[in-house]
PDB file of N, CA and C in Angstrom:
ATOM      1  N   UNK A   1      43.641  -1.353 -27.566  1.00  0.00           N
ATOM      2  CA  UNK A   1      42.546  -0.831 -26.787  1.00  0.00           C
ATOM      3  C   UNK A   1      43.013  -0.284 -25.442  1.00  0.00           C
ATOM      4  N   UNK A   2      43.973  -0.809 -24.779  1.00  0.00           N
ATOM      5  CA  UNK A   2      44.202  -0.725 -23.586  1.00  0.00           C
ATOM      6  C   UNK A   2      44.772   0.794 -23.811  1.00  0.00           C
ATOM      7  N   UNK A   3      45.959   1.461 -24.516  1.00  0.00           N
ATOM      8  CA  UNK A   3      46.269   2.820 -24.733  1.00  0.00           C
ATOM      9  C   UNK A   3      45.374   3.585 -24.716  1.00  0.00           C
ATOM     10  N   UNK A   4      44.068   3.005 -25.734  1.00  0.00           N
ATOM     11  CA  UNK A   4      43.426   4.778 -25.801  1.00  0.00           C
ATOM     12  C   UNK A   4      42.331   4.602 -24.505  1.00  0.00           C
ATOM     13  N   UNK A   5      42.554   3.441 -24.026  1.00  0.00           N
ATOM     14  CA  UNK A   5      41.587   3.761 -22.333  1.00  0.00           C
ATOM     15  C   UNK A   5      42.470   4.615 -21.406  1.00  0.00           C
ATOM     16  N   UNK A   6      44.056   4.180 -21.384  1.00  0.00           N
ATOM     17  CA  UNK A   6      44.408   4.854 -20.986  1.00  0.00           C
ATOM     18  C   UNK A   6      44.922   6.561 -21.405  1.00  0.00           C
ATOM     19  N   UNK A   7      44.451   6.931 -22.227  1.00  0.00           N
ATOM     20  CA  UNK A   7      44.615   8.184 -23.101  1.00  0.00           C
ATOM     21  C   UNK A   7      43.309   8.787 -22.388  1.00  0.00           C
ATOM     22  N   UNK A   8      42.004   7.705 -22.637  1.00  0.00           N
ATOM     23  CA  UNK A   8      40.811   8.682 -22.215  1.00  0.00           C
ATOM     24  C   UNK A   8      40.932   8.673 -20.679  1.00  0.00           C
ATOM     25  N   UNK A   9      41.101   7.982 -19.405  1.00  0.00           N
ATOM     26  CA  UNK A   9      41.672   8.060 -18.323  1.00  0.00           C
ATOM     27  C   UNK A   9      42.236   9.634 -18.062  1.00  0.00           C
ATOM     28  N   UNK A  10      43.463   9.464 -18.472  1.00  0.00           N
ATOM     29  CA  UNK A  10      44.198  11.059 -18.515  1.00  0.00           C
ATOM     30  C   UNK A  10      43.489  12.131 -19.300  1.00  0.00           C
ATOM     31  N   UNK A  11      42.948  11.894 -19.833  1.00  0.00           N
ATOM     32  CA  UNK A  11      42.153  13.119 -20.656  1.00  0.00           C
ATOM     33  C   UNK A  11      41.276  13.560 -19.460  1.00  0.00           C
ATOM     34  N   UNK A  12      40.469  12.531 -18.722  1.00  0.00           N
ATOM     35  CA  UNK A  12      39.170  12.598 -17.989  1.00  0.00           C
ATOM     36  C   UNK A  12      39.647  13.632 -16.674  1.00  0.00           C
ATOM     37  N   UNK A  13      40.974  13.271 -16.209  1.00  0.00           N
ATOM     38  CA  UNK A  13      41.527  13.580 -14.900  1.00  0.00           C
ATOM     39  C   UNK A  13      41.823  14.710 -14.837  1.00  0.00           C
ATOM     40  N   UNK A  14      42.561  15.395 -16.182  1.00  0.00           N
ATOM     41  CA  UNK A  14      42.623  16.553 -16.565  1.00  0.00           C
ATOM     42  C   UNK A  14      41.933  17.306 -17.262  1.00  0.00           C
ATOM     43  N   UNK A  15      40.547  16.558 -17.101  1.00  0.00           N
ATOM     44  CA  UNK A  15      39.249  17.914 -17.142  1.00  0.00           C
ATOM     45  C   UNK A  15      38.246  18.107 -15.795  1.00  0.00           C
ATOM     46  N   UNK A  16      37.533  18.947 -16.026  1.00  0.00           N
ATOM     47  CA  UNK A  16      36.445  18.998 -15.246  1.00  0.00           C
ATOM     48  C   UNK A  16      35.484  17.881 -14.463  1.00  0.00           C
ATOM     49  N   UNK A  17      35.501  17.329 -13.108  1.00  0.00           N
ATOM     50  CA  UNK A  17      34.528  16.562 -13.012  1.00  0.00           C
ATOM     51  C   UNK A  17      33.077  16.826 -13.236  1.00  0.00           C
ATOM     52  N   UNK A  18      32.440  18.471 -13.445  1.00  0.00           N
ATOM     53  CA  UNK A  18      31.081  18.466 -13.733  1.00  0.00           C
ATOM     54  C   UNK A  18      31.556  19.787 -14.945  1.00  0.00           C
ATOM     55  N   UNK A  19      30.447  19.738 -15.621  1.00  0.00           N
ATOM     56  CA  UNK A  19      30.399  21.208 -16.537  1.00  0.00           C
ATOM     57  C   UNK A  19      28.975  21.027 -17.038  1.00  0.00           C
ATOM     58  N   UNK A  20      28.877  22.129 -16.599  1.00  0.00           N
ATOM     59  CA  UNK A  20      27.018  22.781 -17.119  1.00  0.00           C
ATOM     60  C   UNK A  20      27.114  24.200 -18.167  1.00  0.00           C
ATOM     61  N   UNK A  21      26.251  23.889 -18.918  1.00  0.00           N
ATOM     62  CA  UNK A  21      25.928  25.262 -19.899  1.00  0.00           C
ATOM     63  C   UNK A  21      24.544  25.399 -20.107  1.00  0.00           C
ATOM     64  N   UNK A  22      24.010  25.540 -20.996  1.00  0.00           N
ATOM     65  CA  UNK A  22      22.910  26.319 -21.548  1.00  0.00           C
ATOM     66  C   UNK A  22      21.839  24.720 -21.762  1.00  0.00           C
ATOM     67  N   UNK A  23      22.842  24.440 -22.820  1.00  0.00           N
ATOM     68  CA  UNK A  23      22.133  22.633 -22.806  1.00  0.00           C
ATOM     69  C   UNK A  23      22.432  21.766 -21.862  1.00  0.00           C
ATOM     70  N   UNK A  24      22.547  21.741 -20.814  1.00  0.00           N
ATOM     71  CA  UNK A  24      22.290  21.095 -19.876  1.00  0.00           C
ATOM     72  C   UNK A  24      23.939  20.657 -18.902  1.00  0.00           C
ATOM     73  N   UNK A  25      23.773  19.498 -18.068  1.00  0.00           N
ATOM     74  CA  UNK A  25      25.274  19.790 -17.202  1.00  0.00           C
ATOM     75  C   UNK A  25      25.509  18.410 -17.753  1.00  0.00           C
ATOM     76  N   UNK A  26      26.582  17.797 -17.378  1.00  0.00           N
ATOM     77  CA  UNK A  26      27.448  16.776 -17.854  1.00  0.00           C
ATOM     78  C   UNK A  26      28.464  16.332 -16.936  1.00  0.00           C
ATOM     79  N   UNK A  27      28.073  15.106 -16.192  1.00  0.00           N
ATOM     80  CA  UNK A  27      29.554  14.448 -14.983  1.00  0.00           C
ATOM     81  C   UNK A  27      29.893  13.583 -15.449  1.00  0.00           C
ATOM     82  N   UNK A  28      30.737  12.978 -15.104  1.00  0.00           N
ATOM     83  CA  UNK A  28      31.636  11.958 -15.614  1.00  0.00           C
ATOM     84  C   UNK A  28      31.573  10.913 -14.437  1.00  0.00           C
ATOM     85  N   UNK A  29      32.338   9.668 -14.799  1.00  0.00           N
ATOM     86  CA  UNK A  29      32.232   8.873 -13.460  1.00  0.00           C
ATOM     87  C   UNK A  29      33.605   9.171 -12.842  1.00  0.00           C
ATOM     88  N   UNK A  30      33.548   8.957 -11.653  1.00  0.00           N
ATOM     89  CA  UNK A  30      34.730   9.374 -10.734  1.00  0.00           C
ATOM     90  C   UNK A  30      35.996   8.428 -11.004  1.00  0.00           C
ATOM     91  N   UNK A  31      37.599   9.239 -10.908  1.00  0.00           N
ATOM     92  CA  UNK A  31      38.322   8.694 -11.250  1.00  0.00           C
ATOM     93  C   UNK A  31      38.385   7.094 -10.801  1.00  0.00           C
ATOM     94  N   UNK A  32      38.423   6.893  -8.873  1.00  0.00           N
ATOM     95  CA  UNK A  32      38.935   5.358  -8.866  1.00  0.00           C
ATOM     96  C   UNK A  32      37.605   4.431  -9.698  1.00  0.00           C
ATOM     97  N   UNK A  33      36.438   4.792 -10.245  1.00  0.00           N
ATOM     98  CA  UNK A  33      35.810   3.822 -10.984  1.00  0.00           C
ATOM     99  C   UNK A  33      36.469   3.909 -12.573  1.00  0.00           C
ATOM    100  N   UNK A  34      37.045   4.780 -12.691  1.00  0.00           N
ATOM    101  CA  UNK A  34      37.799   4.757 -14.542  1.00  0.00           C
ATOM    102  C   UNK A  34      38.593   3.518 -14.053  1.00  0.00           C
ATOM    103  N   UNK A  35      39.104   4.071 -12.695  1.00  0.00           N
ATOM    104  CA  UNK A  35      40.884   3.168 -12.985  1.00  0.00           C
ATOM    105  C   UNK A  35      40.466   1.602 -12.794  1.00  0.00           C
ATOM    106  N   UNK A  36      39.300   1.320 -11.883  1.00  0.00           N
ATOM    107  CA  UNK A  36      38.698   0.056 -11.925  1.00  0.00           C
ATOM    108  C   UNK A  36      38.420  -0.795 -13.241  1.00  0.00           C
ATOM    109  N   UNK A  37      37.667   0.199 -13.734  1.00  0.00           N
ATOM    110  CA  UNK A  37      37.089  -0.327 -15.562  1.00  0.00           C
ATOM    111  C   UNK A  37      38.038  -0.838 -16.272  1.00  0.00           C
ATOM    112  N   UNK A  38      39.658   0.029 -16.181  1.00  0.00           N
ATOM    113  CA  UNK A  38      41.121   0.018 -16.657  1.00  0.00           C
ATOM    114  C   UNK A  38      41.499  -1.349 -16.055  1.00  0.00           C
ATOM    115  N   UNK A  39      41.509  -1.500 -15.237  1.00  0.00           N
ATOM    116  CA  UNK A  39      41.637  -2.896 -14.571  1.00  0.00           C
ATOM    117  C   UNK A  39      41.413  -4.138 -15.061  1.00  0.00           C
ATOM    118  N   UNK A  40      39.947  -3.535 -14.831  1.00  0.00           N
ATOM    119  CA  UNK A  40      38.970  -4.986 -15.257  1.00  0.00           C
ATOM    120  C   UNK A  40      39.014  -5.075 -16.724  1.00  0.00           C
ATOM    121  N   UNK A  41      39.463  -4.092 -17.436  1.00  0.00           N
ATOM    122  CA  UNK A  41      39.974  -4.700 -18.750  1.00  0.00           C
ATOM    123  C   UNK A  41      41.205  -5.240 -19.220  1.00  0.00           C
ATOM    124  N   UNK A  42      41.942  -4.731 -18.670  1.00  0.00           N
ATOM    125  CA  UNK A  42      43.726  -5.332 -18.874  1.00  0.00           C
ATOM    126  C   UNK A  42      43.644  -6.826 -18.091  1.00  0.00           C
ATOM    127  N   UNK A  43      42.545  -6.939 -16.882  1.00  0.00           N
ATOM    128  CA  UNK A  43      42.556  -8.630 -16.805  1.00  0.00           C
ATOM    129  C   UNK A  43      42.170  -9.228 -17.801  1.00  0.00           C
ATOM    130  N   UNK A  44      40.709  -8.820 -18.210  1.00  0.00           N
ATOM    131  CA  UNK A  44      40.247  -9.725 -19.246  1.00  0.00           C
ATOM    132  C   UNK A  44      41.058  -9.621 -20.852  1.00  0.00           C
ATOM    133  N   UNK A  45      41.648  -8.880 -20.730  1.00  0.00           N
ATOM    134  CA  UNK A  45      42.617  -9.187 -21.987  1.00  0.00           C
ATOM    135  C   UNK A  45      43.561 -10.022 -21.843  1.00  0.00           C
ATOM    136  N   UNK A  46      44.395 -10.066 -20.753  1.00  0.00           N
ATOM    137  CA  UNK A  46      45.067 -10.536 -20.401  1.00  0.00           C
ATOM    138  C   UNK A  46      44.608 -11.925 -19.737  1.00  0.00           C
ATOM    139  N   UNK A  47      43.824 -12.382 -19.702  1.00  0.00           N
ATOM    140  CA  UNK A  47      43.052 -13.978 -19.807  1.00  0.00           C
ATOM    141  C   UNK A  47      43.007 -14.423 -20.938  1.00  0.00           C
ATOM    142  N   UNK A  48      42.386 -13.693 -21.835  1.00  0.00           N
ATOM    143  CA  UNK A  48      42.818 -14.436 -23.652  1.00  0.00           C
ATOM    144  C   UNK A  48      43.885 -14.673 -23.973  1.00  0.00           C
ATOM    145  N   UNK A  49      45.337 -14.478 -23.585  1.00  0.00           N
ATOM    146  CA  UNK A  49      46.460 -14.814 -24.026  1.00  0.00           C
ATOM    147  C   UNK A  49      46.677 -16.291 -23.665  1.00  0.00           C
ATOM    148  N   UNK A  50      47.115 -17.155 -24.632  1.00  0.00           N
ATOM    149  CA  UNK A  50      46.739 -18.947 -24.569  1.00  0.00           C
ATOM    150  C   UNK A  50      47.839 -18.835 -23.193  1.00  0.00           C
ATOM    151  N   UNK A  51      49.154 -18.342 -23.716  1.00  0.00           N
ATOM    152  CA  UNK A  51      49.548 -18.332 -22.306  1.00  0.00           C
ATOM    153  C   UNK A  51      49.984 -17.382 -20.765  1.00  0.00           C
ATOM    154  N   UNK A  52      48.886 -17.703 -20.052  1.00  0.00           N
ATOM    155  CA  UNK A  52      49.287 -16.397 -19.277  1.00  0.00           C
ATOM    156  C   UNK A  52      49.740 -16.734 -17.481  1.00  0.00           C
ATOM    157  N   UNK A  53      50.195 -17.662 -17.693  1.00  0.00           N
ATOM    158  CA  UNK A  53      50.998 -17.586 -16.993  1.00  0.00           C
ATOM    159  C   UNK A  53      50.918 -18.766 -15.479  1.00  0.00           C
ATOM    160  N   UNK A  54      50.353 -18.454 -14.635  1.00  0.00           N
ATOM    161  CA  UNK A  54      49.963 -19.262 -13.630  1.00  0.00           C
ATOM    162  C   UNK A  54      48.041 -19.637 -13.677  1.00  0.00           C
ATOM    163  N   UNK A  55      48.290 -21.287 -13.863  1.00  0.00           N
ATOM    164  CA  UNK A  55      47.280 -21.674 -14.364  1.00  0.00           C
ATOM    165  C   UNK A  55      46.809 -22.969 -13.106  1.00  0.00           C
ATOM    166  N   UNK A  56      45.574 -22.680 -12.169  1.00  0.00           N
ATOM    167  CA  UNK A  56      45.238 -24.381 -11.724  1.00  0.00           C
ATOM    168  C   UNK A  56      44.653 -25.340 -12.267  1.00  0.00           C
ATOM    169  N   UNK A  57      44.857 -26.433 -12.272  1.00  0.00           N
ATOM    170  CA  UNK A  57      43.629 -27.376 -12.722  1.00  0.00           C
ATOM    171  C   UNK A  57      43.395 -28.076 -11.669  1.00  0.00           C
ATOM    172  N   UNK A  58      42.033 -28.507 -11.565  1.00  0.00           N
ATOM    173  CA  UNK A  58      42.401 -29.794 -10.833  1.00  0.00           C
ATOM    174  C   UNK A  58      42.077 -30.910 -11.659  1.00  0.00           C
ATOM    175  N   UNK A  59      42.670 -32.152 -11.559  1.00  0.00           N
ATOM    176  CA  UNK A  59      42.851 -33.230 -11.602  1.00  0.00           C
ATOM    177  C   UNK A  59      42.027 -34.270 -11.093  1.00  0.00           C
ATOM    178  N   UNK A  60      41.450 -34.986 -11.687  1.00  0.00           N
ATOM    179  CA  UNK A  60      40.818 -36.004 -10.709  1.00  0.00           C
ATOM    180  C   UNK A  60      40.699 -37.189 -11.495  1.00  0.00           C
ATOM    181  N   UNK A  61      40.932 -38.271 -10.686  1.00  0.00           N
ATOM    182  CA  UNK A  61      41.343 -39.264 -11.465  1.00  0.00           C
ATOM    183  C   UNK A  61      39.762 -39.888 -12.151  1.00  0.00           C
ATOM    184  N   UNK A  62      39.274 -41.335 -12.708  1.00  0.00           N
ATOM    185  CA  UNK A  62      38.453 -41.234 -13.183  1.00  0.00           C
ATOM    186  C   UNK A  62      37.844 -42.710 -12.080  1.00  0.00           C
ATOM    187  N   UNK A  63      36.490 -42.468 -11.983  1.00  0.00           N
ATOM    188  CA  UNK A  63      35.810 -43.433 -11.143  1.00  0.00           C
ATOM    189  C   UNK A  63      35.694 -42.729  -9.768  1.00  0.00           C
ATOM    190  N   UNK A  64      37.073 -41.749  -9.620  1.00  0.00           N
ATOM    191  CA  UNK A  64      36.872 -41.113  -8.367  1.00  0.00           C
ATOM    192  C   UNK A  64      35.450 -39.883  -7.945  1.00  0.00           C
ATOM    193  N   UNK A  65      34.359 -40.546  -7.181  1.00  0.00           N
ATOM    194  CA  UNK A  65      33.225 -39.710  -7.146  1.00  0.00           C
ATOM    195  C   UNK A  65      32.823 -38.940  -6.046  1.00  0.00           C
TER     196      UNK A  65
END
């Protein structure tokens, strides 16, 4: 998934931000919100992996309230 976001990303950048014709006009959302979306998905993919890497817990012992 993450490729063809980044495929449609570059596709997006290297077109038109508005285009109008006959049936009507058509914008897109602006690049730094693509690259955000791109983001916020390569985190959340990258949270499903069992291991990813730097993890906190806390700890607390038991009775402690």
């Amino acid at each position: 998934m993450p490729d063809e976001l980044d495929d449609t990303i570059e596709q997006n950048a290297k077109g038109p931000a508005k285009a109008s014709g006959d049936a009507g006009s058509v914008e897109q959302h602006p690049l730094p919100d693509q690259i955000e979306a791109a983001k916020f998905l390569a985190a959340k993919e990258a949270a499903k992996q069992p291991k990813r890497g730097l993890r906190f817990n806390k700890i607390v012992p038991p009775g402690a309230d």
